[in-house]
N, C-alpha and C. Protein backbone atom coordinates (compact mmCIF):
# COMPACT_ATOMS: atom_id res chain seq x y z
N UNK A 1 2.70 103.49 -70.47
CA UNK A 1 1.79 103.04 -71.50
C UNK A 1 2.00 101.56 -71.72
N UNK A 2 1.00 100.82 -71.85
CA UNK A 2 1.07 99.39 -72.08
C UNK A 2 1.63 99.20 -73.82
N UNK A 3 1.68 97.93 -73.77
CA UNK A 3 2.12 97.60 -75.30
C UNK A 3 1.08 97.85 -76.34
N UNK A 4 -0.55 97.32 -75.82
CA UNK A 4 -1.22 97.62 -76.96
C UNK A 4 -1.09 99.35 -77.05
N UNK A 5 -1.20 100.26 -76.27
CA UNK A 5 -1.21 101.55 -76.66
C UNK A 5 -0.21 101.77 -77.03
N UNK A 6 0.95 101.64 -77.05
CA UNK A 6 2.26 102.01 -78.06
C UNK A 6 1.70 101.65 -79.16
N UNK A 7 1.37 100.50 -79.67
CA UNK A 7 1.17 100.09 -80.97
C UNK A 7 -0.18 100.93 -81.76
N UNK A 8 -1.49 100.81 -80.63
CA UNK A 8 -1.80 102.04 -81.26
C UNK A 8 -1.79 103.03 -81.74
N UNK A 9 -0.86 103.89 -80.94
CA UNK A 9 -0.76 105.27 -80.76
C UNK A 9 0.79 104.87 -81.54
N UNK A 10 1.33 104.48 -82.32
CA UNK A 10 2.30 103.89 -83.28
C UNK A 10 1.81 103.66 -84.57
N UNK A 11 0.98 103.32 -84.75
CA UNK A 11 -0.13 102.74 -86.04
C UNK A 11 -1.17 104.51 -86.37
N UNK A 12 -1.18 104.68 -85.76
CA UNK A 12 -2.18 106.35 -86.00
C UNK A 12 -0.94 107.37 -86.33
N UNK A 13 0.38 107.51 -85.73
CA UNK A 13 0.97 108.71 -85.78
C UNK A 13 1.99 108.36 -86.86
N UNK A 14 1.67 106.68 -87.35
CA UNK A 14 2.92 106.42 -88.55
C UNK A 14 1.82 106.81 -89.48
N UNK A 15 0.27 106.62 -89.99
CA UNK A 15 -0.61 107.08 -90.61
C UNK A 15 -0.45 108.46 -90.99
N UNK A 16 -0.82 109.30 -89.86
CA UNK A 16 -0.82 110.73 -89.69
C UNK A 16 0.81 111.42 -89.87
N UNK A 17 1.50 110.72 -90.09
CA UNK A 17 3.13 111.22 -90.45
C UNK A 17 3.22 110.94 -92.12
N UNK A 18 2.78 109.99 -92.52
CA UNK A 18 2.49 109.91 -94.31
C UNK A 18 1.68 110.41 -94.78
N UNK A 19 0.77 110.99 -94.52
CA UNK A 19 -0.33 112.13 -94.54
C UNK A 19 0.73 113.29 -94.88
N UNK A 20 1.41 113.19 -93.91
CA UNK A 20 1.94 115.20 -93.47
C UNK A 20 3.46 115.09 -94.36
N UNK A 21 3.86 113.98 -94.50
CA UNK A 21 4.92 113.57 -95.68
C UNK A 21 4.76 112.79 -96.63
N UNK A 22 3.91 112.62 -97.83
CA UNK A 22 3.69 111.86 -98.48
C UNK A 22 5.03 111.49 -99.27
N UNK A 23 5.06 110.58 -100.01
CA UNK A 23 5.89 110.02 -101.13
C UNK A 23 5.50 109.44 -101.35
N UNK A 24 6.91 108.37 -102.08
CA UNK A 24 6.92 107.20 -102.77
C UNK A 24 7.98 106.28 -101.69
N UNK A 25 7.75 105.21 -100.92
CA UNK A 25 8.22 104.53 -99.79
C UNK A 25 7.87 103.36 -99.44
N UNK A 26 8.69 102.65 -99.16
CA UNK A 26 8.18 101.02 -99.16
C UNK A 26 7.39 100.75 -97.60
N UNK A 27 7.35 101.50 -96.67
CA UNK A 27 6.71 101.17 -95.84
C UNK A 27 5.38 101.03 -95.83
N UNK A 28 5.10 100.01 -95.26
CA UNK A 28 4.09 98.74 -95.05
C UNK A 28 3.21 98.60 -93.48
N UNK A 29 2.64 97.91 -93.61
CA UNK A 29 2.15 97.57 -92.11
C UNK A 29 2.93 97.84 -91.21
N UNK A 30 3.42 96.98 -91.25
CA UNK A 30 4.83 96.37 -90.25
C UNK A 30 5.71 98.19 -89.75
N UNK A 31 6.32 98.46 -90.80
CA UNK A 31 7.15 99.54 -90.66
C UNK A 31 6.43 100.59 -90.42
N UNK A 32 5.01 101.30 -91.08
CA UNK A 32 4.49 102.37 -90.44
C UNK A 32 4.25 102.27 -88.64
N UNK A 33 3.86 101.40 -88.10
CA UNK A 33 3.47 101.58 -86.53
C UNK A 33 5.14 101.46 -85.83
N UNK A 34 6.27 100.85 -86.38
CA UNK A 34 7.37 101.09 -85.65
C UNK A 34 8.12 102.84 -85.88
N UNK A 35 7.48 103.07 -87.39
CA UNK A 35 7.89 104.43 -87.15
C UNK A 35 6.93 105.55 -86.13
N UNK A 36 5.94 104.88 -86.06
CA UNK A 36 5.35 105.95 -85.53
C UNK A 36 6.06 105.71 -83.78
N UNK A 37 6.10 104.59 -83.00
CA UNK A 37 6.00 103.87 -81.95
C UNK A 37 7.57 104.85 -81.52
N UNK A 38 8.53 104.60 -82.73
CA UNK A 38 10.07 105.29 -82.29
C UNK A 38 9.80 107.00 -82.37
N UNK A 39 8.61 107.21 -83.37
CA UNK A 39 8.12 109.08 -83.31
C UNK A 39 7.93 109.18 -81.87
N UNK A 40 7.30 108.67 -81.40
CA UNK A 40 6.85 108.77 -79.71
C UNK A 40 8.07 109.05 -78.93
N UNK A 41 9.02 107.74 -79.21
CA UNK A 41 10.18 108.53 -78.42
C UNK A 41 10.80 109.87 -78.69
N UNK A 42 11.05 109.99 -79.94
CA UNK A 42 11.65 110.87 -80.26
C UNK A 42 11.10 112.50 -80.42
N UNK A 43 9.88 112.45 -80.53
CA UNK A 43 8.60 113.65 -79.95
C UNK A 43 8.94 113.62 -78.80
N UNK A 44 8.34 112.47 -77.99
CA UNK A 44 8.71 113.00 -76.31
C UNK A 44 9.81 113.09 -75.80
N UNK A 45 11.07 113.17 -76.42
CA UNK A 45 12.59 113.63 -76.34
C UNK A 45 12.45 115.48 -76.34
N UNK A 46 11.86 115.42 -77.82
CA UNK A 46 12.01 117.06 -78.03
C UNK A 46 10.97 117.54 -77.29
N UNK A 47 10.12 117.15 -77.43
CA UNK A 47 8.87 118.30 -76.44
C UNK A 47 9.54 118.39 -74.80
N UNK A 48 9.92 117.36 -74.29
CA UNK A 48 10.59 117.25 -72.86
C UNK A 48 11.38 118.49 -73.01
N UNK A 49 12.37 118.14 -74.18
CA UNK A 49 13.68 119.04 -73.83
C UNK A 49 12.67 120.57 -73.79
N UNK A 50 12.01 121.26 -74.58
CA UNK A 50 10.92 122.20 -75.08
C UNK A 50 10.49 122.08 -73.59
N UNK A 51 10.60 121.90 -72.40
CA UNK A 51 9.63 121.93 -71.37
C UNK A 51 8.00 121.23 -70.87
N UNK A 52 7.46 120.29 -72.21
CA UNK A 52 6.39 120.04 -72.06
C UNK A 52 6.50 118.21 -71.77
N UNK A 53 5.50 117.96 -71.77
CA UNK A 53 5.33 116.77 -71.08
C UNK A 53 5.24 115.91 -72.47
N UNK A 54 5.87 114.74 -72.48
CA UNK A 54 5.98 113.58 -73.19
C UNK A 54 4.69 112.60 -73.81
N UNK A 55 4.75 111.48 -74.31
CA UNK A 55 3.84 110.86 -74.03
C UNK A 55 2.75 110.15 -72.68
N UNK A 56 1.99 110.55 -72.66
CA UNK A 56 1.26 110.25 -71.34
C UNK A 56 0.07 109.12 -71.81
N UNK A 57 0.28 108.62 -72.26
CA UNK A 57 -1.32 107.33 -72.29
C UNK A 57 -1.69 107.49 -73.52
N UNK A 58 -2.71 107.02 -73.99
CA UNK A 58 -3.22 106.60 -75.10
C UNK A 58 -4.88 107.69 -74.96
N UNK A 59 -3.91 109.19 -75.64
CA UNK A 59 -5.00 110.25 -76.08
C UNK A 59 -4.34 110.56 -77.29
N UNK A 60 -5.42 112.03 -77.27
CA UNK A 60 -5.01 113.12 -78.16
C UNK A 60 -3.23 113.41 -77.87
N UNK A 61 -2.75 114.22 -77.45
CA UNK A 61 -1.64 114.45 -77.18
C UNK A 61 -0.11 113.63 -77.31
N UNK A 62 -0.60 112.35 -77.13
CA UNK A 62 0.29 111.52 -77.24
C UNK A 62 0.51 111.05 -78.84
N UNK A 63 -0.74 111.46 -79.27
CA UNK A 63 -0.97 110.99 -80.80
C UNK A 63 -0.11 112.15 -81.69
N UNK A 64 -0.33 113.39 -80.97
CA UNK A 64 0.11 114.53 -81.94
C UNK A 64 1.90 114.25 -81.55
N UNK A 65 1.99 114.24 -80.20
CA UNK A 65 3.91 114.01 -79.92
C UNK A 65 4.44 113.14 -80.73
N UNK A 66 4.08 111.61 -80.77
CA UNK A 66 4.58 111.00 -81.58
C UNK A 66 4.58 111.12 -83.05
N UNK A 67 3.65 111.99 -83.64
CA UNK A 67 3.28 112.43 -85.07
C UNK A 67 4.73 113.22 -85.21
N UNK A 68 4.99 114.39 -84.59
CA UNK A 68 5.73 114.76 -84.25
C UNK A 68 7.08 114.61 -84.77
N UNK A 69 7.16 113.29 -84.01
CA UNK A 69 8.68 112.82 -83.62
C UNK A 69 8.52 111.54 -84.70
N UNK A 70 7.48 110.74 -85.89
CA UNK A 70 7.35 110.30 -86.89
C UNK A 70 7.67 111.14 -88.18
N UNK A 71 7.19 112.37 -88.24
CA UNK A 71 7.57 113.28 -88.89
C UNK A 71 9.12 113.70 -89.47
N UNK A 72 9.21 114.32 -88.17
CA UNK A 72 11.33 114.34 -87.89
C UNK A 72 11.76 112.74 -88.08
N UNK A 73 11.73 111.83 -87.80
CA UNK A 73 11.64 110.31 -88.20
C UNK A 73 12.15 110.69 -90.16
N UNK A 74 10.69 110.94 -90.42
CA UNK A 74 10.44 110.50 -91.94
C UNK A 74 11.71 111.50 -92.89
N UNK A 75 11.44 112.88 -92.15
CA UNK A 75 12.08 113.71 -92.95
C UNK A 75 14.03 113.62 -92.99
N UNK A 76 14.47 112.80 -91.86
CA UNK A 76 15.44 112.55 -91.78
C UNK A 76 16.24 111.66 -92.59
N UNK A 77 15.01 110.27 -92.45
CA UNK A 77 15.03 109.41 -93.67
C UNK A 77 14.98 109.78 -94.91
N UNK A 78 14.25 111.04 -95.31
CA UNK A 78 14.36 111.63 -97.21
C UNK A 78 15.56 111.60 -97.14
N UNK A 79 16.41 112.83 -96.48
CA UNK A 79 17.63 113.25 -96.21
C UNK A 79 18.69 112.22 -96.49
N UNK A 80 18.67 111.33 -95.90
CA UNK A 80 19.66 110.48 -96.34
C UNK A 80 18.97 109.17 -97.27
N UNK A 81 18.02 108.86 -97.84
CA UNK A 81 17.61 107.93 -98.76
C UNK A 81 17.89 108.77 -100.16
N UNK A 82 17.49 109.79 -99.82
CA UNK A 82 17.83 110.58 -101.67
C UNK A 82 16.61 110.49 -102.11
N UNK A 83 17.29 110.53 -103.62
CA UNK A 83 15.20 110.60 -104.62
C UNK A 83 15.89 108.75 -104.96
N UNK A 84 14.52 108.68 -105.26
CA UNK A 84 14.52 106.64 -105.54
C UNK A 84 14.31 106.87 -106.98
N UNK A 85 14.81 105.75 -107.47
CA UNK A 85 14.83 105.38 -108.94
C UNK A 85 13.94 104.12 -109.12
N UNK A 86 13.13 104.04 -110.19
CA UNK A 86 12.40 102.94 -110.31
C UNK A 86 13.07 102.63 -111.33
């Protein structure tokens, strides 16, 4: 995958991962498409290990893996951030 499609497909699955985990979180521009961009790896880590195929290009599929692996991302981060205090 080229750079602009990481960042795409980084920018949609950090979207679609705060959707499916909402809160209260300082991420921004900047930080939603790197979480989504590291979901990709880390989706196409587990789906690999799971037998299925990784990210492949800039579709459907690649959008849902990295959602995925943004998801496990986010929820890991609750886990150790705690509840926030304003």
């Amino acid at each position: 995958m080229g750079l602009l499609s990481w960042i795409l497909v980084g920018v949609i699955a950090g979207i679609l991962a705060r959707f499916i985990l909402p809160g209260r979180a300082p991420e921004g521009v900047v930080v939603t498409p790197l979480i989504g961009m590291a979901g990709a790896v880390v989706g196409g880590f587990v789906i690999r290990v799971l037998g299925g195929a990784g990210t492949t290009g800039f579709n459907i599929w690649s959008i849902l893996v990295a959602t995925l692996g943004a998801v496990i991302l986010l929820a890991i981060y609750g886990l150790f951030a705690g509840p926030r205090r304003v």
